[in-house]
PDB file of N, CA and C in Angstrom:
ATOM      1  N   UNK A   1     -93.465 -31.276 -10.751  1.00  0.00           N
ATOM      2  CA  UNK A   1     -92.069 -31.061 -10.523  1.00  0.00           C
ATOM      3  C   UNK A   1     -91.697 -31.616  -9.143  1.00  0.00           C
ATOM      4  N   UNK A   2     -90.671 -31.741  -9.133  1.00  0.00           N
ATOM      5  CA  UNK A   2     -90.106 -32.393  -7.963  1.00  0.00           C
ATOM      6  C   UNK A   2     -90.134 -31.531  -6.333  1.00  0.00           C
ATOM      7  N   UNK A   3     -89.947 -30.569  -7.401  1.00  0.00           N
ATOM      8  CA  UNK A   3     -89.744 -29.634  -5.725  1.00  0.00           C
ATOM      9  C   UNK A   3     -91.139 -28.791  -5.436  1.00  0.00           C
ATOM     10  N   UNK A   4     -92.743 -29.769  -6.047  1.00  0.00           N
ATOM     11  CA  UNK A   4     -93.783 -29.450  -5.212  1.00  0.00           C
ATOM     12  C   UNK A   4     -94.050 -30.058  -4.364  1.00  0.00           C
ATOM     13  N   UNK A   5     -93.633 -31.370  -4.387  1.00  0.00           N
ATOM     14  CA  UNK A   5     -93.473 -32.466  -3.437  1.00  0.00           C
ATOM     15  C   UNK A   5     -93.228 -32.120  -2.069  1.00  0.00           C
ATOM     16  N   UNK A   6     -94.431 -32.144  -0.610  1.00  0.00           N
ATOM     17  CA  UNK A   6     -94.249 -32.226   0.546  1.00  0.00           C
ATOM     18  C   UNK A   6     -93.067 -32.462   0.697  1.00  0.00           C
ATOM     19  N   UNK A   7     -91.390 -31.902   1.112  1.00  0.00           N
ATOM     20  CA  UNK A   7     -90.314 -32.128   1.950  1.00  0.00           C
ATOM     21  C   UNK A   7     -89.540 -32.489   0.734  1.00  0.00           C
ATOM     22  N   UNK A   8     -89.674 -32.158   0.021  1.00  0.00           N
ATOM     23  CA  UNK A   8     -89.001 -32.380  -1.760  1.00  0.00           C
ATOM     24  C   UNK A   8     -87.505 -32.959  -1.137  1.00  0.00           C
ATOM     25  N   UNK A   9     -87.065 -31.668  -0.546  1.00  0.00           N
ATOM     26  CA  UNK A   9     -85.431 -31.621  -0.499  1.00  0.00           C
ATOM     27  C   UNK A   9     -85.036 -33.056   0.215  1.00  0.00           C
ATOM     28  N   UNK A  10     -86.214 -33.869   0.813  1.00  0.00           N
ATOM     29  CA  UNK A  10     -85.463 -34.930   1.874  1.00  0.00           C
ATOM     30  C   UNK A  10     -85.605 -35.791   0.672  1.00  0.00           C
ATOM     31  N   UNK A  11     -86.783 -36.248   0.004  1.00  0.00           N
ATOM     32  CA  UNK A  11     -87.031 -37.315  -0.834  1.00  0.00           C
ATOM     33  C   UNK A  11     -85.713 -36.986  -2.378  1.00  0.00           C
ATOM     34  N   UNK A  12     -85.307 -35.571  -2.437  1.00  0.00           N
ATOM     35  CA  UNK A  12     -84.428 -35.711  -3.588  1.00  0.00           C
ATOM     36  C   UNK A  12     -83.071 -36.030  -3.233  1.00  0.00           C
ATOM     37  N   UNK A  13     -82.878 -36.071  -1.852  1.00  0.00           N
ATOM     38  CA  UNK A  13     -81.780 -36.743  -1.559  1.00  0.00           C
ATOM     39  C   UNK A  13     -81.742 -38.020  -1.450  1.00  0.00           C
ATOM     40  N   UNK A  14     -82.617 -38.665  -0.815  1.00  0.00           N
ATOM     41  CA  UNK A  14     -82.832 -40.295  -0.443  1.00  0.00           C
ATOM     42  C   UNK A  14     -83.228 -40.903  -1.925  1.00  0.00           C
ATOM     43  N   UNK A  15     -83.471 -39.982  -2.857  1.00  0.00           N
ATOM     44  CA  UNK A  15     -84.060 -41.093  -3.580  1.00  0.00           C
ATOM     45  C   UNK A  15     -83.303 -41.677  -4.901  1.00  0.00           C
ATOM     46  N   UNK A  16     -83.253 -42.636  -5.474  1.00  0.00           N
ATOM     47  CA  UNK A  16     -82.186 -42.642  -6.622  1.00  0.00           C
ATOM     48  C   UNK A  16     -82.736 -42.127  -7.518  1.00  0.00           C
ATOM     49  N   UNK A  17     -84.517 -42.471  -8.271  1.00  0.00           N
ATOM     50  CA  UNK A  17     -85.077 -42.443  -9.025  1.00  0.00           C
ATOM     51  C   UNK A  17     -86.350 -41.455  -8.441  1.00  0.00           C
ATOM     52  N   UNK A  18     -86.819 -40.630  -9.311  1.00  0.00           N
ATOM     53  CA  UNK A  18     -88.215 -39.550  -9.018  1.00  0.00           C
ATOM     54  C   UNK A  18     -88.701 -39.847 -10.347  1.00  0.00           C
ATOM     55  N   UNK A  19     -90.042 -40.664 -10.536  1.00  0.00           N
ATOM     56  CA  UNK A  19     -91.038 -40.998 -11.499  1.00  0.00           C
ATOM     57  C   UNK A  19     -92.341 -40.608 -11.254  1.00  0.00           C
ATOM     58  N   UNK A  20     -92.783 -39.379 -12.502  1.00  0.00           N
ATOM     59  CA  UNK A  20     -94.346 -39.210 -11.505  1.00  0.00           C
ATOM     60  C   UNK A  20     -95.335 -39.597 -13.380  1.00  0.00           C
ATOM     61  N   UNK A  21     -96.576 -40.021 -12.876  1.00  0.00           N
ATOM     62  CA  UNK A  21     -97.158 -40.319 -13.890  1.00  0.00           C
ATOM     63  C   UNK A  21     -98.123 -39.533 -14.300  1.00  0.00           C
ATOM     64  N   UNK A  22     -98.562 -38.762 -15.230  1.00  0.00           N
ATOM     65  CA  UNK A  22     -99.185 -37.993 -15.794  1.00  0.00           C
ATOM     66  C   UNK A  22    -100.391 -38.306 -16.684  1.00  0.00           C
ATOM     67  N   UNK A  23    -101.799 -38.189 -15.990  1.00  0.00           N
ATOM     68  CA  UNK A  23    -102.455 -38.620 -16.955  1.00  0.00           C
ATOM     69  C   UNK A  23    -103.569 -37.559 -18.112  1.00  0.00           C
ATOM     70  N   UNK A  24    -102.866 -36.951 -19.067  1.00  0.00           N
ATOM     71  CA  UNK A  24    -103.870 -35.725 -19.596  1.00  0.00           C
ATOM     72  C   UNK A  24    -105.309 -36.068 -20.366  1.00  0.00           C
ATOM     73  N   UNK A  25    -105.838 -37.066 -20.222  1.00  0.00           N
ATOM     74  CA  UNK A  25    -106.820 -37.430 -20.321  1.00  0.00           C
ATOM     75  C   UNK A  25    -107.697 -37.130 -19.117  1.00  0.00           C
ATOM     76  N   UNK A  26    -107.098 -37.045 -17.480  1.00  0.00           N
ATOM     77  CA  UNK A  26    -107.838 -36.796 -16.522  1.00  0.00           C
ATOM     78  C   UNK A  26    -108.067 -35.399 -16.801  1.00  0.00           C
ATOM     79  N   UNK A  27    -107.329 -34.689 -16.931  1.00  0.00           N
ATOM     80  CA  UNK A  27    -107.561 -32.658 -17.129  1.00  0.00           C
ATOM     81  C   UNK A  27    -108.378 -32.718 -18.020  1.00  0.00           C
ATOM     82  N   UNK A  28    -108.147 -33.064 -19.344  1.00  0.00           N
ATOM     83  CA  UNK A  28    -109.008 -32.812 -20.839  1.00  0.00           C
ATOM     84  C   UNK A  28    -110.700 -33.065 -20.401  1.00  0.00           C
ATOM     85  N   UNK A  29    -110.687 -34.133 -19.417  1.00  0.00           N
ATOM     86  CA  UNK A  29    -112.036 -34.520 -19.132  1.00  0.00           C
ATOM     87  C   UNK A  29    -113.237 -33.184 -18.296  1.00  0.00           C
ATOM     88  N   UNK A  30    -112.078 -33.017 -17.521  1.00  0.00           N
ATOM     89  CA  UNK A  30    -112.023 -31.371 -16.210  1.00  0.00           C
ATOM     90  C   UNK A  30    -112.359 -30.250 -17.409  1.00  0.00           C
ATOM     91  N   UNK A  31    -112.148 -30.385 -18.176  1.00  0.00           N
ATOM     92  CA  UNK A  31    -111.676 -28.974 -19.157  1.00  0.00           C
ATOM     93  C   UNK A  31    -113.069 -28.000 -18.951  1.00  0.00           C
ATOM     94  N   UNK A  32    -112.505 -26.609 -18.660  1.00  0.00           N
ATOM     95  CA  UNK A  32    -113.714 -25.553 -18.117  1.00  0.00           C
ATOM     96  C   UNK A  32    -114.628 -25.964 -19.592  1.00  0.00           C
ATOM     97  N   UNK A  33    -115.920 -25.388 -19.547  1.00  0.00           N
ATOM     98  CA  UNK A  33    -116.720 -25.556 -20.102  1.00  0.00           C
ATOM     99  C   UNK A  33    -116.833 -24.466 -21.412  1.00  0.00           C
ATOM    100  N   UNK A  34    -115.950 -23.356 -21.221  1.00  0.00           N
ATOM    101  CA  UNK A  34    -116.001 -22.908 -22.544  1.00  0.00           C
ATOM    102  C   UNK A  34    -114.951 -23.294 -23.372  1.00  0.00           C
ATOM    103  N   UNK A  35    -114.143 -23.745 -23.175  1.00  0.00           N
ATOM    104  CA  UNK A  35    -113.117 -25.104 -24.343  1.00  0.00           C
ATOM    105  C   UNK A  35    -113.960 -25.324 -25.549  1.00  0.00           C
ATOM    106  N   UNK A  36    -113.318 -24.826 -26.313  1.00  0.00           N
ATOM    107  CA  UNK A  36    -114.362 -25.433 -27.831  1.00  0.00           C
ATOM    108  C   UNK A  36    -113.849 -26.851 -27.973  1.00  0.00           C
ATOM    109  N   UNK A  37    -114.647 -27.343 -28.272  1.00  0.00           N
ATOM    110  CA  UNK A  37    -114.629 -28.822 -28.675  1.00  0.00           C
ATOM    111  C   UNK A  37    -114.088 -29.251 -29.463  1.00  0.00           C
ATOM    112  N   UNK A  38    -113.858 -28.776 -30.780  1.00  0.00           N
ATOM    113  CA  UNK A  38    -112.817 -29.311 -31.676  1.00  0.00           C
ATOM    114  C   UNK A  38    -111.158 -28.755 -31.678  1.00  0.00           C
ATOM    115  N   UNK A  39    -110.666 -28.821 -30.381  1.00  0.00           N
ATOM    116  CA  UNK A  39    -109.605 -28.297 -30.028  1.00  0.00           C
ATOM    117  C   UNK A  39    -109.315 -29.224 -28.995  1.00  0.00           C
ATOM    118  N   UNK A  40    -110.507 -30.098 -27.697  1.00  0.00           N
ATOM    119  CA  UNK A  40    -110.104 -30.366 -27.058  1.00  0.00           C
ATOM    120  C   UNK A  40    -110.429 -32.266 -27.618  1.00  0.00           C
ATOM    121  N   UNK A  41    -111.014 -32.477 -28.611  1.00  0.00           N
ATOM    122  CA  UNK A  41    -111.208 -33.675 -28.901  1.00  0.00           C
ATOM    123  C   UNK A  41    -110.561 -34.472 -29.818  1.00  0.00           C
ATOM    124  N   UNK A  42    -109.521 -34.167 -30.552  1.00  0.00           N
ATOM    125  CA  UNK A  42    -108.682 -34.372 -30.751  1.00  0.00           C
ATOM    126  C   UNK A  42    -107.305 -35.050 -29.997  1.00  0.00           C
ATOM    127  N   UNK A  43    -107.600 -34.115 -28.784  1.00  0.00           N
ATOM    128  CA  UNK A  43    -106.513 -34.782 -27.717  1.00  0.00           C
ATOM    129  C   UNK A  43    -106.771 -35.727 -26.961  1.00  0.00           C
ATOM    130  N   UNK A  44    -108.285 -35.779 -26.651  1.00  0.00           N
ATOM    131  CA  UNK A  44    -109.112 -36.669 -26.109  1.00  0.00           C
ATOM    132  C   UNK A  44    -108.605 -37.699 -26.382  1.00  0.00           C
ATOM    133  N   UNK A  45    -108.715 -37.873 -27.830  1.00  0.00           N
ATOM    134  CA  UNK A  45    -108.487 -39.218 -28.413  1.00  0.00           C
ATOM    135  C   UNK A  45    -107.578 -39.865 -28.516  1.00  0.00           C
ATOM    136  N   UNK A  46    -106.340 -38.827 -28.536  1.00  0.00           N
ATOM    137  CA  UNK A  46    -104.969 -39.024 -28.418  1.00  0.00           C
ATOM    138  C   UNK A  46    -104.716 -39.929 -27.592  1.00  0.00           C
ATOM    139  N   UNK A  47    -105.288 -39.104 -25.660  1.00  0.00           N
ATOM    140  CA  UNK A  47    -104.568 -39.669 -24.715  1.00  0.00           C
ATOM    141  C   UNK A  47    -105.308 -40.331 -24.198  1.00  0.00           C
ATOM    142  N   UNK A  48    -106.763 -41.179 -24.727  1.00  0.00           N
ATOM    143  CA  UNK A  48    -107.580 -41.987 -24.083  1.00  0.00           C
ATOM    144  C   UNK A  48    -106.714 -43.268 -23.914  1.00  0.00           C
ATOM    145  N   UNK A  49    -106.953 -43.698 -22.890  1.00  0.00           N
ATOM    146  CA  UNK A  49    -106.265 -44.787 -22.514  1.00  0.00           C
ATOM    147  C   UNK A  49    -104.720 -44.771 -22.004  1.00  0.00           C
ATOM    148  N   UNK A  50    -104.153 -43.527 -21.910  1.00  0.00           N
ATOM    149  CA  UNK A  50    -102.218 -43.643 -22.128  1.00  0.00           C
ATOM    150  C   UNK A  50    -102.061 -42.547 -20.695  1.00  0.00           C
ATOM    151  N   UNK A  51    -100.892 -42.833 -20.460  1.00  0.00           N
ATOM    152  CA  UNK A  51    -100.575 -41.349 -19.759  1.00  0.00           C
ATOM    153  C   UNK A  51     -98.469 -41.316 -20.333  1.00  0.00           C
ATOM    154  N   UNK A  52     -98.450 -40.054 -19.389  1.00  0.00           N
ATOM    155  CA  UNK A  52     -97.083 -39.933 -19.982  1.00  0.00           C
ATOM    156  C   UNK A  52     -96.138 -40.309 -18.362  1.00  0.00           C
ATOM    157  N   UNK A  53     -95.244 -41.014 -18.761  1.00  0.00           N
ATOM    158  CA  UNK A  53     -93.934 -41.169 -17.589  1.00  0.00           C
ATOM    159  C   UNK A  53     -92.809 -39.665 -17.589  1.00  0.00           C
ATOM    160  N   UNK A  54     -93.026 -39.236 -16.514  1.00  0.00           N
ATOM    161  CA  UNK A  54     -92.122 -38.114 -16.365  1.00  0.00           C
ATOM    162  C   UNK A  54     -90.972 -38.775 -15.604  1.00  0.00           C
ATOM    163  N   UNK A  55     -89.732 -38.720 -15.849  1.00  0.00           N
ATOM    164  CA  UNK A  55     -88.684 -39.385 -15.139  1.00  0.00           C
ATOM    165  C   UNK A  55     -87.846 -38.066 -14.777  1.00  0.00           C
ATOM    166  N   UNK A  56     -88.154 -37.429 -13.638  1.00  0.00           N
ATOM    167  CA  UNK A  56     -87.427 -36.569 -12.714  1.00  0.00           C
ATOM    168  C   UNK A  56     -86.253 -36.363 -12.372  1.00  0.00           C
ATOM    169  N   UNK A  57     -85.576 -37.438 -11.827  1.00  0.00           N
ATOM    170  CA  UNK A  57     -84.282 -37.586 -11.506  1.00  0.00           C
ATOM    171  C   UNK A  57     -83.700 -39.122 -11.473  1.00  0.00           C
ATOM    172  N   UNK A  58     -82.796 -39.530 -12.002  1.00  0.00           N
ATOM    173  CA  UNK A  58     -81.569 -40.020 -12.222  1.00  0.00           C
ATOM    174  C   UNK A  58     -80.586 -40.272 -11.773  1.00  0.00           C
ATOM    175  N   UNK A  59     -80.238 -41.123 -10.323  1.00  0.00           N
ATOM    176  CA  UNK A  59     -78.969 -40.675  -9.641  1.00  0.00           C
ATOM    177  C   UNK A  59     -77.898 -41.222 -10.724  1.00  0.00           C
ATOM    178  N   UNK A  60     -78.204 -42.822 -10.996  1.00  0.00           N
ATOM    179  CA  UNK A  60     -77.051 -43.453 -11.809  1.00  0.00           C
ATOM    180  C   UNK A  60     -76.252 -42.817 -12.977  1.00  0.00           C
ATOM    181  N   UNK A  61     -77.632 -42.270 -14.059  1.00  0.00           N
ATOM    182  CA  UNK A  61     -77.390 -41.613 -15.162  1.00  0.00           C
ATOM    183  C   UNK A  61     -77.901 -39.941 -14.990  1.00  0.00           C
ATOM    184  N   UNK A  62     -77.170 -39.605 -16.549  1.00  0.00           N
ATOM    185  CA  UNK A  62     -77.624 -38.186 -16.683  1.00  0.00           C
ATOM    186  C   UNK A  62     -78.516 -38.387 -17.700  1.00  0.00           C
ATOM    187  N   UNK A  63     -79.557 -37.353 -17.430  1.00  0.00           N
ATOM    188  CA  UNK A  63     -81.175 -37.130 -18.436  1.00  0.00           C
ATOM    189  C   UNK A  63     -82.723 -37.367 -17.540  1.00  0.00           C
ATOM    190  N   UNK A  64     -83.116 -36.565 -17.933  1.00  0.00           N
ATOM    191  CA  UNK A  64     -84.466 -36.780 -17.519  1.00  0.00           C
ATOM    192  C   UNK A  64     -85.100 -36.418 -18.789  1.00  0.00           C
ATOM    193  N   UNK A  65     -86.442 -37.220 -19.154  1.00  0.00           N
ATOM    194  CA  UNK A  65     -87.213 -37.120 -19.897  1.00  0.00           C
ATOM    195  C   UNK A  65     -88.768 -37.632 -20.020  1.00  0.00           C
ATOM    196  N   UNK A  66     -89.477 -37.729 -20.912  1.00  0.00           N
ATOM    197  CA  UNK A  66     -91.028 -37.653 -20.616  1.00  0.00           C
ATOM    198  C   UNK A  66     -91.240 -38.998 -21.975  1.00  0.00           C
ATOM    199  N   UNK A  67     -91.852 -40.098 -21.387  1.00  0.00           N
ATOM    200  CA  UNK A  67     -92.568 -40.753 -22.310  1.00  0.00           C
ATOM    201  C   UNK A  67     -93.796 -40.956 -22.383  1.00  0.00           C
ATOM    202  N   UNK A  68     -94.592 -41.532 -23.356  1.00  0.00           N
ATOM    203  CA  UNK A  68     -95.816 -41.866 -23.597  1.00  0.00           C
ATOM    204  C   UNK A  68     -95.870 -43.724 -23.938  1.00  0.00           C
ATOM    205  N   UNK A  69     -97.155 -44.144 -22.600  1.00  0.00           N
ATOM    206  CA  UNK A  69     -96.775 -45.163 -22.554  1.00  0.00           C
ATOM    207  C   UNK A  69     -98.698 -45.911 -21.951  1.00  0.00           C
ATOM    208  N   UNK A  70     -99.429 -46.921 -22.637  1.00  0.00           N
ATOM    209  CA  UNK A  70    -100.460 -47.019 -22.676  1.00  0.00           C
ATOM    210  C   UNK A  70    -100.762 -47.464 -20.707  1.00  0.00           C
ATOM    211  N   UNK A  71    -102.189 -46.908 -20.089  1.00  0.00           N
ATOM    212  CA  UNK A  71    -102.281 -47.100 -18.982  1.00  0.00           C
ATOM    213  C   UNK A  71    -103.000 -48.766 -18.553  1.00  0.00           C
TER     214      UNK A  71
END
């Protein structure tokens, strides 16, 4: 989110655009060790290779939203 960001409030003013990139393939990899496996490998597979674009803020337009887009 935007406002975990060191000094959030200065960068959400200065900035036109807030894009952060998300990769859930890095966590899934992290995943504690009692994760059953056929719960977390499935997603594995999903997001091998991809992450998702979180688009934060918008000065021009209205919307923020989340895509999936190969890394």
């Amino acid at each position: 989110m935007l406002r975990d960001l060191y000094g959030s409030s200065a960068i959400e003013k200065a900035a036109d655009v807030a894009l952060f990139v998300h990769r859930p393939s890095w966590f899934l990899e992290r995943a504690p060790p009692g994760r059953k496996p056929e719960v977390l490998d499935p997603d594995r597979l999903r997001w091998e290779g991809k992450a998702g674009l979180v688009l934060c803020k918008r000065r021009t337009c209205k919307g923020t939203g989340v895509r999936e887009c190969f890394a």
